[in-house]
C-alpha atoms as a PDB file:
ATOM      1  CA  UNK A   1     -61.924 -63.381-147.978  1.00  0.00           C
ATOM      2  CA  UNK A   2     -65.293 -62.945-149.808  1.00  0.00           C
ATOM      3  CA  UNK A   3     -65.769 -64.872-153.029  1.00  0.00           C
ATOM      4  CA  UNK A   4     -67.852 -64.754-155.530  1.00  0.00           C
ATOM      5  CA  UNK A   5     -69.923 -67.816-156.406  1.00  0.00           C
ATOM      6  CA  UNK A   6     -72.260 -69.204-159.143  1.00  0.00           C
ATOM      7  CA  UNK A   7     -74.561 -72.012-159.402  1.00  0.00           C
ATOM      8  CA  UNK A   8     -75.913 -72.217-155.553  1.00  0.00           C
ATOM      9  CA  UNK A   9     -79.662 -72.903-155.282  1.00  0.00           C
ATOM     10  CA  UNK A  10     -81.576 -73.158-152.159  1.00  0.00           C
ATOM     11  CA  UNK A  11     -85.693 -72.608-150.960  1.00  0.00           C
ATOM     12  CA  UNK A  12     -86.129 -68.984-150.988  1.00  0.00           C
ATOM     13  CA  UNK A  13     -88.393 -66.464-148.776  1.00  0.00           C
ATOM     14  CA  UNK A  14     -89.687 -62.950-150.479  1.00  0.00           C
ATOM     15  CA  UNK A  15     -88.202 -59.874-148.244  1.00  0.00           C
ATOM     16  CA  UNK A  16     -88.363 -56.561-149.326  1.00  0.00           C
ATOM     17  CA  UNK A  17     -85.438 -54.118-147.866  1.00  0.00           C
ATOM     18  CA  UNK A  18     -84.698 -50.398-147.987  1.00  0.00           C
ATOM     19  CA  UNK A  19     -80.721 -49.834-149.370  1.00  0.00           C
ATOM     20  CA  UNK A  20     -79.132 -47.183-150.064  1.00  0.00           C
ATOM     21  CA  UNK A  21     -78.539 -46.057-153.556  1.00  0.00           C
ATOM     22  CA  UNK A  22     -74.863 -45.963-153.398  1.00  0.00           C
ATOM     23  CA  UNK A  23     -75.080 -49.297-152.468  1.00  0.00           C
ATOM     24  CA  UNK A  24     -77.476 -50.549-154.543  1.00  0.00           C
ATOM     25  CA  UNK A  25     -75.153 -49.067-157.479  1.00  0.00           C
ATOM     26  CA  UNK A  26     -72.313 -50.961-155.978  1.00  0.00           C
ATOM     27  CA  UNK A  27     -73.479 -54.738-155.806  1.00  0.00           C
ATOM     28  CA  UNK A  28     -75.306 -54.190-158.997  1.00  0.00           C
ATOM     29  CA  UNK A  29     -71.786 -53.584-160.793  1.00  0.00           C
ATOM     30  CA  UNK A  30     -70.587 -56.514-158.627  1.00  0.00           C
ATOM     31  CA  UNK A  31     -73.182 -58.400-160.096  1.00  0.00           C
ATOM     32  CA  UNK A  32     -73.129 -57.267-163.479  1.00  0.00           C
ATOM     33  CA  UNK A  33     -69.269 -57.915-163.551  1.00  0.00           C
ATOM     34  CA  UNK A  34     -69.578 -61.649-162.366  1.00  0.00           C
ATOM     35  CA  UNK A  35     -72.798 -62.387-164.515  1.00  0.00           C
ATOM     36  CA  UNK A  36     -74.586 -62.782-161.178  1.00  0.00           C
ATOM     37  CA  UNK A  37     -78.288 -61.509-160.145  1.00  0.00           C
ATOM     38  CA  UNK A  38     -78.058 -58.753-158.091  1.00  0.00           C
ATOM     39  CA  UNK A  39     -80.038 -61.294-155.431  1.00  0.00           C
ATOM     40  CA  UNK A  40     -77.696 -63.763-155.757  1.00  0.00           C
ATOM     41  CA  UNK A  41     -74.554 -61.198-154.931  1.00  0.00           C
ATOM     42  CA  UNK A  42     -76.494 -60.146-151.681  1.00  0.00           C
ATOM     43  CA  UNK A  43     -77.033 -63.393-150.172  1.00  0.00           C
ATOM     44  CA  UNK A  44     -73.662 -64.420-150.557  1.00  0.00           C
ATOM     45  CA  UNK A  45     -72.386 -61.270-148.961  1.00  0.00           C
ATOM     46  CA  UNK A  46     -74.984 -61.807-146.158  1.00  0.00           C
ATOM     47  CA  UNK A  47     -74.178 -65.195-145.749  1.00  0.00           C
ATOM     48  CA  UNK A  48     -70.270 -64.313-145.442  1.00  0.00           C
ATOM     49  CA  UNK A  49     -71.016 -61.435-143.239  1.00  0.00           C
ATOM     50  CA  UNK A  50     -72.864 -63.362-140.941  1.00  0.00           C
ATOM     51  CA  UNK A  51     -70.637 -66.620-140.674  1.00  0.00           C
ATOM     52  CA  UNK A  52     -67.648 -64.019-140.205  1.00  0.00           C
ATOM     53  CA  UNK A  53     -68.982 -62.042-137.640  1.00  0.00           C
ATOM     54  CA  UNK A  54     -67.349 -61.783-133.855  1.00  0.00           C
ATOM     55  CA  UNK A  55     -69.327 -62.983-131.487  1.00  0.00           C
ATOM     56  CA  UNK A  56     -71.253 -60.873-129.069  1.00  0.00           C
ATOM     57  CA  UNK A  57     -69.517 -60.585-125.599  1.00  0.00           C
ATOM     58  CA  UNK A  58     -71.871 -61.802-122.601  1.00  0.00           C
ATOM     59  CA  UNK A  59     -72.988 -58.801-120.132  1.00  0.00           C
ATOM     60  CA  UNK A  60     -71.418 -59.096-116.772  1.00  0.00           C
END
């Protein structure tokens, strides 16, 4: 289950991405609720999407 965090600092790299609005609307309440950046929110869902994703199968 995805949770939340505070407080986690690392070396950061400047992207720019295109989202859409609903979205954008979506983690921003997220991260106004949880006294989070908005930035913050969306690498922690990134990071938990990505460490709970299934893995690819291999092409026969």
């Amino acid at each position: 289950m995805f949770r939340i965090e505070k407080g986690k600092h690392k070396e950061y790299v400047i992207k720019s991405i295109r989202m859409p609005v609903d979205l954008v609307m979506k983690y921003q309440s997220l991260a106004d609720t949880n006294e989070l950046s908005f930035n913050a929110l969306i690498i922690q869902a990134l990071e938990y999407a990505v460490s709970h994703m299934e893995p690819e199968e291999e092409p026969k």
